[in-house]
Protein backbone atom coordinates (compact mmCIF):
# COMPACT_ATOMS: atom_id res chain seq x y z
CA UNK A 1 28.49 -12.69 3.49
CA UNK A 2 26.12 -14.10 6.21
CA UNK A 3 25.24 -12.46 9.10
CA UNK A 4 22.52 -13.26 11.72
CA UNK A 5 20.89 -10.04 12.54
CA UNK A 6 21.37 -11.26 16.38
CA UNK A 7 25.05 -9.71 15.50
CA UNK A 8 24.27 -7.08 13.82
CA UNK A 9 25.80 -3.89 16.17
CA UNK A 10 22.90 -0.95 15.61
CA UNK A 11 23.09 2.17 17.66
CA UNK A 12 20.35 2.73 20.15
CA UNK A 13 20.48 6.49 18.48
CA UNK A 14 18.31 6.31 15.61
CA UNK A 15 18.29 8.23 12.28
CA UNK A 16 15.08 9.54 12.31
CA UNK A 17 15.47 11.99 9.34
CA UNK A 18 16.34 8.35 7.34
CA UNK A 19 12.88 7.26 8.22
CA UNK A 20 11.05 10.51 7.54
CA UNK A 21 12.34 10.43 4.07
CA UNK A 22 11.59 6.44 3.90
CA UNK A 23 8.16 7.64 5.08
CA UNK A 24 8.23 10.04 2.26
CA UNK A 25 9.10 8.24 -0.71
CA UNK A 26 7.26 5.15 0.31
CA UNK A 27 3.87 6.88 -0.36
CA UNK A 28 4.65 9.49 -2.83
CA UNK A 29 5.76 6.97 -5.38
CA UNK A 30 2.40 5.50 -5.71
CA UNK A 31 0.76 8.65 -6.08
CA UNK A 32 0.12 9.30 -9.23
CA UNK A 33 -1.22 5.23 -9.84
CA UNK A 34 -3.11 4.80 -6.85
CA UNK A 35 -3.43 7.40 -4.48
CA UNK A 36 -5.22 9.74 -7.07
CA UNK A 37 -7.69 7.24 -8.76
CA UNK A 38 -8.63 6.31 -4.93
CA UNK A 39 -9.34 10.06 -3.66
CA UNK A 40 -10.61 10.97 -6.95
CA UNK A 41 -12.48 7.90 -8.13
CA UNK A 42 -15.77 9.24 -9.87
CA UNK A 43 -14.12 12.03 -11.38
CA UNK A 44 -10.81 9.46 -12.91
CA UNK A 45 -13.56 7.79 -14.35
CA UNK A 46 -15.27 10.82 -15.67
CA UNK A 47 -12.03 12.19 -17.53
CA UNK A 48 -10.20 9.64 -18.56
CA UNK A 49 -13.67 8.32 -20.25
CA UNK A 50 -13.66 4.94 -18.54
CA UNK A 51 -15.49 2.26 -16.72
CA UNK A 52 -14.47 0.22 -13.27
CA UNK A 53 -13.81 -2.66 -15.38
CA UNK A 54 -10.95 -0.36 -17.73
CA UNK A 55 -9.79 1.00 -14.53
CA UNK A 56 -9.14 -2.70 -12.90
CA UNK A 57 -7.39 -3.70 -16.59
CA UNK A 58 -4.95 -1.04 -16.12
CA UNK A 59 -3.93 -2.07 -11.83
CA UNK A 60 -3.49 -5.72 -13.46
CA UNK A 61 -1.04 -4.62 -16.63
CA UNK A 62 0.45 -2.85 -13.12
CA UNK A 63 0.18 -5.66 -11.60
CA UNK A 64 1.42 -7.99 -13.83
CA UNK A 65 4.64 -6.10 -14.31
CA UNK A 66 4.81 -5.48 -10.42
CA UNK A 67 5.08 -9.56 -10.48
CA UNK A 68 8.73 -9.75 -12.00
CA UNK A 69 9.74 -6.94 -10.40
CA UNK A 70 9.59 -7.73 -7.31
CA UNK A 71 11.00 -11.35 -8.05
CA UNK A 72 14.12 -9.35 -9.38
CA UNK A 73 14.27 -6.72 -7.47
CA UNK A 74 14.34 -8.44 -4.13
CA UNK A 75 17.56 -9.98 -4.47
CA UNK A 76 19.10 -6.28 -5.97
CA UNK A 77 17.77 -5.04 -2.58
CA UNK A 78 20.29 -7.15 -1.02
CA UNK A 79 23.70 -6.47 -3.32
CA UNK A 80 23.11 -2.16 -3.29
CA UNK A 81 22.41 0.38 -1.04
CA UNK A 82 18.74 1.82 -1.07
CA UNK A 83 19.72 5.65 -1.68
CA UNK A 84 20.17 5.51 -5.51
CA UNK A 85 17.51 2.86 -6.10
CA UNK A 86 14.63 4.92 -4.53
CA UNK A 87 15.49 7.84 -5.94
CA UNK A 88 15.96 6.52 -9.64
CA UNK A 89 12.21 4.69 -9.06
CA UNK A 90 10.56 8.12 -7.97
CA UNK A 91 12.22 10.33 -10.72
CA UNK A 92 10.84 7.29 -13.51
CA UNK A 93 7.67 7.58 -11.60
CA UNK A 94 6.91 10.82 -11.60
CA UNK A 95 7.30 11.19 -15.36
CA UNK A 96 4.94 8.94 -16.27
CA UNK A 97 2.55 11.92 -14.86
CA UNK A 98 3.36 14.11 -17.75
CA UNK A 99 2.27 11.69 -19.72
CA UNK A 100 -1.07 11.42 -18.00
CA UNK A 101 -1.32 15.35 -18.26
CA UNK A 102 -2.55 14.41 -21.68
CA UNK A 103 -5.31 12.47 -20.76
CA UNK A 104 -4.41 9.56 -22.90
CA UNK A 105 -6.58 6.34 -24.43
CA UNK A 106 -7.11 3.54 -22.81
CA UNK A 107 -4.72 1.29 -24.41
CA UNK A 108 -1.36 4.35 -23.58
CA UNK A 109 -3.00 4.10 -20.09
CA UNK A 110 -2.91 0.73 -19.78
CA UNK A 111 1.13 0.98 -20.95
CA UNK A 112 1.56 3.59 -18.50
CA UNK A 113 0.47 1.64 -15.89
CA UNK A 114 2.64 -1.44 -16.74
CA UNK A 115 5.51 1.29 -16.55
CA UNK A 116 5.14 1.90 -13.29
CA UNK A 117 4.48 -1.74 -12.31
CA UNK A 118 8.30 -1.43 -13.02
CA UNK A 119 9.30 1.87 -11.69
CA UNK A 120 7.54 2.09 -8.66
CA UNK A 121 8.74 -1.71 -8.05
CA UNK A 122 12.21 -3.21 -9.31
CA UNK A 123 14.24 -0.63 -7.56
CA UNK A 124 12.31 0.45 -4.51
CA UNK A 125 9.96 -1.89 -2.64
CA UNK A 126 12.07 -4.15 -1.58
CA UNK A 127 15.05 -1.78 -0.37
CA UNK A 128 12.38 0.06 1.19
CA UNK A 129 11.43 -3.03 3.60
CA UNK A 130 14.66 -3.69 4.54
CA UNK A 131 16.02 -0.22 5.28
CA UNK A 132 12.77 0.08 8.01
CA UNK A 133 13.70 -3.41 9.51
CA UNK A 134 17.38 -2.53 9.79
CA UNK A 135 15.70 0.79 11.49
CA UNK A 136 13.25 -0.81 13.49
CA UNK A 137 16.27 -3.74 15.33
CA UNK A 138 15.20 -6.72 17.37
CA UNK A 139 12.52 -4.50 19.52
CA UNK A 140 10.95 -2.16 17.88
CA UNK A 141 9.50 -3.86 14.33
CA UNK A 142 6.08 -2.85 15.42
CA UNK A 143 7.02 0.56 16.13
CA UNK A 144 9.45 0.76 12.40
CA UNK A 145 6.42 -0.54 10.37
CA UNK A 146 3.61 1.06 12.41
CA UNK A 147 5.78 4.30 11.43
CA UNK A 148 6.06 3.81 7.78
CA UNK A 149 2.71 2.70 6.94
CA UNK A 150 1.01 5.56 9.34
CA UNK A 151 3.59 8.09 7.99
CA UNK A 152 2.97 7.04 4.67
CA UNK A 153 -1.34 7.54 5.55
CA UNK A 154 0.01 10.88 6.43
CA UNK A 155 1.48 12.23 3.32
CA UNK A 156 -1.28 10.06 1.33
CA UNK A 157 -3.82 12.21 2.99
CA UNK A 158 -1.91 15.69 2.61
CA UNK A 159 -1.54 14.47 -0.77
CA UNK A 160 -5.43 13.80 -0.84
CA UNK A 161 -6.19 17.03 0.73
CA UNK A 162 -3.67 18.90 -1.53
CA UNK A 163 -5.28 17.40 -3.85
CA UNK A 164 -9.13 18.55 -3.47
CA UNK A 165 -7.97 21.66 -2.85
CA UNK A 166 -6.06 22.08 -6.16
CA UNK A 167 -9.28 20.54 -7.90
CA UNK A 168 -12.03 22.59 -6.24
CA UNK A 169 -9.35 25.84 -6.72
CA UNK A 170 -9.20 25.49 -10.53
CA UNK A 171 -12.91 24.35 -10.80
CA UNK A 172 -14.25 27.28 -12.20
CA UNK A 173 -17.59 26.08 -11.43
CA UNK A 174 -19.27 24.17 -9.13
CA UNK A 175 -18.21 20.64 -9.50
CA UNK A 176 -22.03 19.58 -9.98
CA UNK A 177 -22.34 22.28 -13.16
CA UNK A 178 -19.33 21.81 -14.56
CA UNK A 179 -18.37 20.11 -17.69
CA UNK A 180 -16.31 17.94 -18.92
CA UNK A 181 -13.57 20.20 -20.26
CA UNK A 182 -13.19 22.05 -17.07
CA UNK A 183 -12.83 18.96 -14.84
CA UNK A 184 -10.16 17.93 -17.03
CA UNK A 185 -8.53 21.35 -16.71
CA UNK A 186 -8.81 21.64 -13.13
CA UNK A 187 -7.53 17.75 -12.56
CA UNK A 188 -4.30 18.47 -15.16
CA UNK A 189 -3.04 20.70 -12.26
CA UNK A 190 -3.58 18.16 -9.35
CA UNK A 191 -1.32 15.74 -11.80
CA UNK A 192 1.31 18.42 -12.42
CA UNK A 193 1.47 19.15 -9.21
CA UNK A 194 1.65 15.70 -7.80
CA UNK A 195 4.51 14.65 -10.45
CA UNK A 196 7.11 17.87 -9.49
CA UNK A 197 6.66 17.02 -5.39
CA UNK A 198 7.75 13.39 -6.30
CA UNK A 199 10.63 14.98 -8.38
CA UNK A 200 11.60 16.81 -5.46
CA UNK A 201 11.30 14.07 -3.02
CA UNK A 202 13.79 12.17 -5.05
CA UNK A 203 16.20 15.15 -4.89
CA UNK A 204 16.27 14.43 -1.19
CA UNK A 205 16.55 10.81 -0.96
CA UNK A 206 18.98 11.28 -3.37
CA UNK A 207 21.27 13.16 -0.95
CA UNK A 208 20.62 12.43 2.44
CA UNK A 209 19.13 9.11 2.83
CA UNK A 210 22.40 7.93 4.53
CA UNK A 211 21.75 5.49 7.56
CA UNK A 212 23.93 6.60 10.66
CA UNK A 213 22.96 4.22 12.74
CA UNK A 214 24.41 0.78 10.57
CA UNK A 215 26.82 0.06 8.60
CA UNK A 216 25.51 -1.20 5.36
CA UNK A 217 28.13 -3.85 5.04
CA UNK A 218 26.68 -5.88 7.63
CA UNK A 219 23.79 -6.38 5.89
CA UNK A 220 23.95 -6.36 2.63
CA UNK A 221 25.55 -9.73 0.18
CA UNK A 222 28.53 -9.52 -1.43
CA UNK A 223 26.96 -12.15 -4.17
CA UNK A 224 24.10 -12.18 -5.81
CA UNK A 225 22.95 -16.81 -6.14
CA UNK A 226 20.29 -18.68 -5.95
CA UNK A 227 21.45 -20.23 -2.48
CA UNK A 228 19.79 -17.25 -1.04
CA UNK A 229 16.20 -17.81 -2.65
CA UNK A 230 16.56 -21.46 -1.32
CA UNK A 231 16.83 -20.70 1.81
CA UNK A 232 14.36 -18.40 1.83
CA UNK A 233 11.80 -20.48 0.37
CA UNK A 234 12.73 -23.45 2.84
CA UNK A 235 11.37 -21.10 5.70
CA UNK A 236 7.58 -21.85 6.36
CA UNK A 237 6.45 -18.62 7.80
CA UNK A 238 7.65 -16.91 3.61
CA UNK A 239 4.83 -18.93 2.79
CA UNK A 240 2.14 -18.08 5.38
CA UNK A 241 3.48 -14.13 4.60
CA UNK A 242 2.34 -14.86 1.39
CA UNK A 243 -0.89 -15.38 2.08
CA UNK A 244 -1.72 -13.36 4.69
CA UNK A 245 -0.36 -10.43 2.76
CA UNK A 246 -2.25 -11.62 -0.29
CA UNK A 247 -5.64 -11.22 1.87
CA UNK A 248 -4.68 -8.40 3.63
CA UNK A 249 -3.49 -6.29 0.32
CA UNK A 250 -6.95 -7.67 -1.06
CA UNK A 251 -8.64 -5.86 1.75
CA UNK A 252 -7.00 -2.65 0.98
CA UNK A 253 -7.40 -2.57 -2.55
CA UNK A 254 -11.28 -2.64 -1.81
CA UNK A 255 -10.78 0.58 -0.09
CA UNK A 256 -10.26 2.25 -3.58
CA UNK A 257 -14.48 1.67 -4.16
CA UNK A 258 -15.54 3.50 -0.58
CA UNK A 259 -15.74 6.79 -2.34
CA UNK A 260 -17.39 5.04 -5.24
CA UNK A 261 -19.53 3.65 -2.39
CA UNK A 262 -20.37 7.14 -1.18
CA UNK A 263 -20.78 8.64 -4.62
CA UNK A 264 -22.61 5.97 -5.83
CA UNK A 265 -25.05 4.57 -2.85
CA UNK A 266 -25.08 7.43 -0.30
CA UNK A 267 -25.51 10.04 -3.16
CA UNK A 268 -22.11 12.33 -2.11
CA UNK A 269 -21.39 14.87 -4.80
CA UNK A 270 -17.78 14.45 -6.30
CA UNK A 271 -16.11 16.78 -4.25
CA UNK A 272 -17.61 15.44 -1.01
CA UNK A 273 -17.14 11.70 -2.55
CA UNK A 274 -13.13 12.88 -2.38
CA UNK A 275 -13.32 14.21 0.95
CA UNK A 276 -14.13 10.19 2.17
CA UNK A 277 -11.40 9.31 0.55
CA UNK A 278 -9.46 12.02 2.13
CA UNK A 279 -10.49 10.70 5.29
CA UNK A 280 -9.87 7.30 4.85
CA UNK A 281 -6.06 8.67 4.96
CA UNK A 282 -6.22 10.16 7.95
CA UNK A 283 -7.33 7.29 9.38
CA UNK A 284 -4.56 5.24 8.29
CA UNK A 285 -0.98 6.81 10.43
CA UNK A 286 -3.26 6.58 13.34
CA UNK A 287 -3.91 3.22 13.16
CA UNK A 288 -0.05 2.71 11.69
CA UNK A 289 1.35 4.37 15.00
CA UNK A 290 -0.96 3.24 17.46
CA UNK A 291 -0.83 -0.65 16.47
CA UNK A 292 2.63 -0.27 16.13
CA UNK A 293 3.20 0.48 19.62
CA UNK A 294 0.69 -1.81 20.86
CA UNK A 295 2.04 -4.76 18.81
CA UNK A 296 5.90 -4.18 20.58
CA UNK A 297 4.04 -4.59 23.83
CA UNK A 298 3.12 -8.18 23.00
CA UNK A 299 2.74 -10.11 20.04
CA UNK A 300 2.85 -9.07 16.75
CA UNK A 301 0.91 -11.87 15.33
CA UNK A 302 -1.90 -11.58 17.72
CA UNK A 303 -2.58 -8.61 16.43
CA UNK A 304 -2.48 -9.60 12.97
CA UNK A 305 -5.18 -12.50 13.51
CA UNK A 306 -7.54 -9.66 15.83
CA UNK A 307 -6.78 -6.92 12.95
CA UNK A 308 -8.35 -9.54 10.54
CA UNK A 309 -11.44 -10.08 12.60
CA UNK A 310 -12.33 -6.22 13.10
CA UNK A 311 -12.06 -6.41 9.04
CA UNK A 312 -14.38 -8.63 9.31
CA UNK A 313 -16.88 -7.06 10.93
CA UNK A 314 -16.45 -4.36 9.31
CA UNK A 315 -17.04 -5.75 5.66
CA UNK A 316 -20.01 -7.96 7.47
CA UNK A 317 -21.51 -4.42 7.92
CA UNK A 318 -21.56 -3.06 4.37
CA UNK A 319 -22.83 -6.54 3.37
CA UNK A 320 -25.74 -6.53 5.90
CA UNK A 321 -27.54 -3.62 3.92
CA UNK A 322 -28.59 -1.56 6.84
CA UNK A 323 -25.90 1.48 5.62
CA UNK A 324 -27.81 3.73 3.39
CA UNK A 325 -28.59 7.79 2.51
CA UNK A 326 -30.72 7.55 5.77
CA UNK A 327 -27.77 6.24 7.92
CA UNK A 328 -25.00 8.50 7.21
CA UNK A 329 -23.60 8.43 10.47
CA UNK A 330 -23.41 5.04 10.42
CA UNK A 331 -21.64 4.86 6.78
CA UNK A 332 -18.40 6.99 8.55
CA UNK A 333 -18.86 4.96 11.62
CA UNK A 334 -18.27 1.65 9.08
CA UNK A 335 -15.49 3.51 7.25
CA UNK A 336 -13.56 3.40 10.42
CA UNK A 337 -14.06 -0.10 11.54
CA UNK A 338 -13.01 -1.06 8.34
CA UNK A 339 -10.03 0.86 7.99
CA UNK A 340 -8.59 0.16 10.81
CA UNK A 341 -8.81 -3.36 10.72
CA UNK A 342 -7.31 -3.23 7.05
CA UNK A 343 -4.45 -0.55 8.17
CA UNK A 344 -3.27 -2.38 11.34
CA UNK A 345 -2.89 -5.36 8.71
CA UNK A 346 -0.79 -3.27 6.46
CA UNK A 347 1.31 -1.66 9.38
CA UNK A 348 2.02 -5.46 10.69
CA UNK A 349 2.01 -8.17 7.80
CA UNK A 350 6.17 -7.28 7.67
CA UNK A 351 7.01 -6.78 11.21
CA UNK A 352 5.99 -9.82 11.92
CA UNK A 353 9.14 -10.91 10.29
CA UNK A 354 11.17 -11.08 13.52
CA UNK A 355 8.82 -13.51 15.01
CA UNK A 356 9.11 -15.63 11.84
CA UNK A 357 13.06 -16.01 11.99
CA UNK A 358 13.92 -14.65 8.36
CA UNK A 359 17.48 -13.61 8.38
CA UNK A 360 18.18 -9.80 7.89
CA UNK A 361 20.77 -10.26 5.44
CA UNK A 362 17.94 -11.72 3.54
CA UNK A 363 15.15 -9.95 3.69
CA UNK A 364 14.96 -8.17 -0.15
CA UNK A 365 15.29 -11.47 -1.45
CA UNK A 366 12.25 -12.60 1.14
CA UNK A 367 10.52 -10.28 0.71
CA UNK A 368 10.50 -10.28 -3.30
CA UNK A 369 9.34 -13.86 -3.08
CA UNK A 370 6.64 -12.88 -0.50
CA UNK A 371 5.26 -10.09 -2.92
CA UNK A 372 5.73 -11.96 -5.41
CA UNK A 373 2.47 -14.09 -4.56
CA UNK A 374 1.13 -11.30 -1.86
CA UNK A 375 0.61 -8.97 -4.39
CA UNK A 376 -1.32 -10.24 -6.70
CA UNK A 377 -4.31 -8.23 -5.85
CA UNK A 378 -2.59 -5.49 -7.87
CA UNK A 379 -3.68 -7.78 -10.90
CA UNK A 380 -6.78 -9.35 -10.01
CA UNK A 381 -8.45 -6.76 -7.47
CA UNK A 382 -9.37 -4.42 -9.72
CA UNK A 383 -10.74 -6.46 -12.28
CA UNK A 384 -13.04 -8.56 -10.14
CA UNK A 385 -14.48 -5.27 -8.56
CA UNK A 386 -14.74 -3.50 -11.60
CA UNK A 387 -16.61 -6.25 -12.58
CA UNK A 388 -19.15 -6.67 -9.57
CA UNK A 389 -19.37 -3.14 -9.90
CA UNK A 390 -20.21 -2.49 -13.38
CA UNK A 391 -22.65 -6.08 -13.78
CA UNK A 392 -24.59 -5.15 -10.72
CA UNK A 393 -24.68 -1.37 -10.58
CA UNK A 394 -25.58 0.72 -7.67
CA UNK A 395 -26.29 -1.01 -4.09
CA UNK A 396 -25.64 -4.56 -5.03
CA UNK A 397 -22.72 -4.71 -6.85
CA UNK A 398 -20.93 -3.16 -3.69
CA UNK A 399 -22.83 -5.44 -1.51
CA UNK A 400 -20.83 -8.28 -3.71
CA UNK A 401 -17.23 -6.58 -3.68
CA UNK A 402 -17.88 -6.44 0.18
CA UNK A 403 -18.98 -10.31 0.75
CA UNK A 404 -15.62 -11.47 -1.67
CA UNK A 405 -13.92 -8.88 1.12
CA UNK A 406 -14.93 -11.01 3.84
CA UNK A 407 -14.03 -14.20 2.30
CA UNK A 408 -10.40 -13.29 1.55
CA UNK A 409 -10.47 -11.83 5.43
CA UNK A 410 -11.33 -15.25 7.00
CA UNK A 411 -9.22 -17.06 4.83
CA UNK A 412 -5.63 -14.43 6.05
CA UNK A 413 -7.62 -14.89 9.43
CA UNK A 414 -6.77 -18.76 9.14
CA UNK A 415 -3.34 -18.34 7.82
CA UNK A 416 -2.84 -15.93 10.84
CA UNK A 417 -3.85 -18.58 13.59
CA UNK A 418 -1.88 -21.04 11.85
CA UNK A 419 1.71 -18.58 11.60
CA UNK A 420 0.65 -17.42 15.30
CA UNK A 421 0.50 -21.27 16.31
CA UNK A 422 4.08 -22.23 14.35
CA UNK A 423 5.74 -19.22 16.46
CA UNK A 424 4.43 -20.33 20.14
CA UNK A 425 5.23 -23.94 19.11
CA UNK A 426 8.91 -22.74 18.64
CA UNK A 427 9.33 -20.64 21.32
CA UNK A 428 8.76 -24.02 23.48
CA UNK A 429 10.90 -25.88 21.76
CA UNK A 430 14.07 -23.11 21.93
């Protein structure tokens, strides 16, 4: 079945408990992999007994696995509706965190993290994009995205603040005299935790993420070919997508190290080394909602190429040395430059679908091939900054992490002005 999404009929009414429980499940499935070794970065490494560098193996056995799911998952995306396939991927999800309860080796941690390169992939990230496009229409794709990813900040950073509380509750000590045994308890309860809400989450997608506003016929495929994936790939703006979202992605997975950073270079104890962290999720459904209604006023891919510069600047910052122990103020000041340049690039990098003519009706398959390459970061990211990080301790190794943050920046920055160019050029023409 093909249908232009200039036909498709959607009400102006829109479901907004379908997007609140997008919104929910689109963060709380990464959780457990990402969110938690982010807020609680020193004290992952602590239990789990080890290094950057076995951290950054275990994102690229995720990542790895992440790659053919979301080649195969896109097109599934497009054949079945998105209720059954989210909640399936947050019930596997979450009980992969019972697992971790056990605080197992490296090598079972590595396997767990290839298991939810699957689970938190194949049936969910894909269906995911397409049910917030179908929400957002013709207009409002700034708005639909800005939503999700700032919505998704939101419950990351209740999640995050959930979090430290649960830790610092069961910390018997204080979290600069304790040891080793009673981290591990206290953290086993901020996993537990974590694992039932996603359970619970599924239990509502499950029942009641049924779009009013659409009928799901219209755009979903009644085959399953490769005609679709040609297509697709014959559009150029798929292939700028892929690498501005390979940059951008890049410049979030560099977030993970800005507790690290605090931790390690402005000499934050663990608990207040999690409260950046914490912050840095706050930050994030500002910037999601704000940009979102700010890109609908104009273009979309302006602000992708000015989000890139701001990122820029930011990551120029970290690299220029002056932020130290004696410039706190300007270390939080820094966090937010950063982070919102690298947040209004994850709130806009699929918006700007619209304005690069991919088909509705096609848009898991798209957007499988697009993560497909913009992804990658889940494999490499975290091994080339556990790297830096462990060969050049302290100071200099983030110095490092932060000048191969501004490289991948200029180069999305380029691919930017070029996708921005390709649109006005076709405007004129049409």
């Amino acid at each position: 079945m093909e249908t232009n999404n200039n036909d498709i009929d959607i009400k102006k009414h829109k479901n907004w408990w379908y997007l609140i429980l997008l919104i929910l499940s689109g963060e709380a499935v990464f959780i457990l992999p990402f969110v938690l070794p982010r807020i609680f970065r020193a004290t992952v490494l602590d239990v789990f007994s080890v290094t950057n560098l076995d951290l950054g193996t275990c994102f690229s056995v995720y990542g790895l696995t992440a790659l053919l799911s979301y080649l195969l998952g896109g097109p599934v995306a497009d054949k079945f509706s998105p209720r059954k396939l989210i909640a399936i991927s947050l019930w596997s999800t979450a009980l992969g965190g019972f697992i971790l309860l056990f605080f197992p080796s490296l090598k079972i941690l590595q396997l767990l993290y290839g298991y939810w390169g699957f689970t938190s992939i194949f049936l969910f990230w894909s269906p995911m994009i397409k049910a917030t496009r179908v929400w957002g229409e013709n207009t409002s794709q700034g708005k639909a995205f800005g939503f999700l990813d700032g919505g998704r900040g939101l419950v990351g950073a209740l999640f995050g603040s959930l979090g430290v509380f649960i830790f610092s509750l069961f910390l018997i000590e204080e979290v600069t005299t304790s040891n080793l045994l009673e981290r591990k308890e206290a953290f086993k309860y901020v996993i537990l935790l974590s694992s039932i809400i996603i359970i619970f989450i599924g239990v509502l997608v499950w029942f009641f993420l049924k779009p009013s506003h659409v009928n799901e016929k219209e755009i979903s495929l009644e085959k399953i070919n490769t005609k679709q994936i040609i297509s697709v790939l014959k559009i150029p703006s798929v292939w700028l997508l892929m690498v501005i979202i390979l940059c951008a992605y890049f410049g979030y997975k560099t977030t993970d190290i800005l507790p690290l950073y605090a931790k390690e270079v402005m000499n934050y104890n663990e608990i207040k080394a999690a409260k950046v962290g914490a912050f840095l999720l706050y930050i994030r459904p500002i910037i999601g909602v704000l940009i979102g209604f700010i890109a609908d006023q104009s273009k979309t891919t302006l602000w992708l190429i000015i989000s890139f510069i701001i990122s820029i600047i930011g990551a120029l910052l970290f690299v220029s040395g002056i932020i130290n122990p004696n410039t706190s103020s300007l270390f939080i000041i820094n966090i937010f430059i950063t982070a919102t340049g690298i947040y209004a690039l994850r709130s806009l990098y699929f918006a700007v679908m619209q304005e690069g003519h991919i088909p509705i009706t096609l848009t898991g398959t798209a957007v499988g091939l697009i993560s497909v390459i913009g992804f990658t970061p889940d494999i490499f990211a975290g091994l080339m900054t556990g790297y830096l990080l462990d060969t050049s301790p302290g100071k200099l190794g983030h110095v490092h992490v932060f000048i191969l943050l501004t490289v991948f920046c200029l180069i999305g920055l380029i691919a930017s002005l070029i996708f921005y160019r390709l649109q006005i050029n076709k405007t004129k023409i049409h």
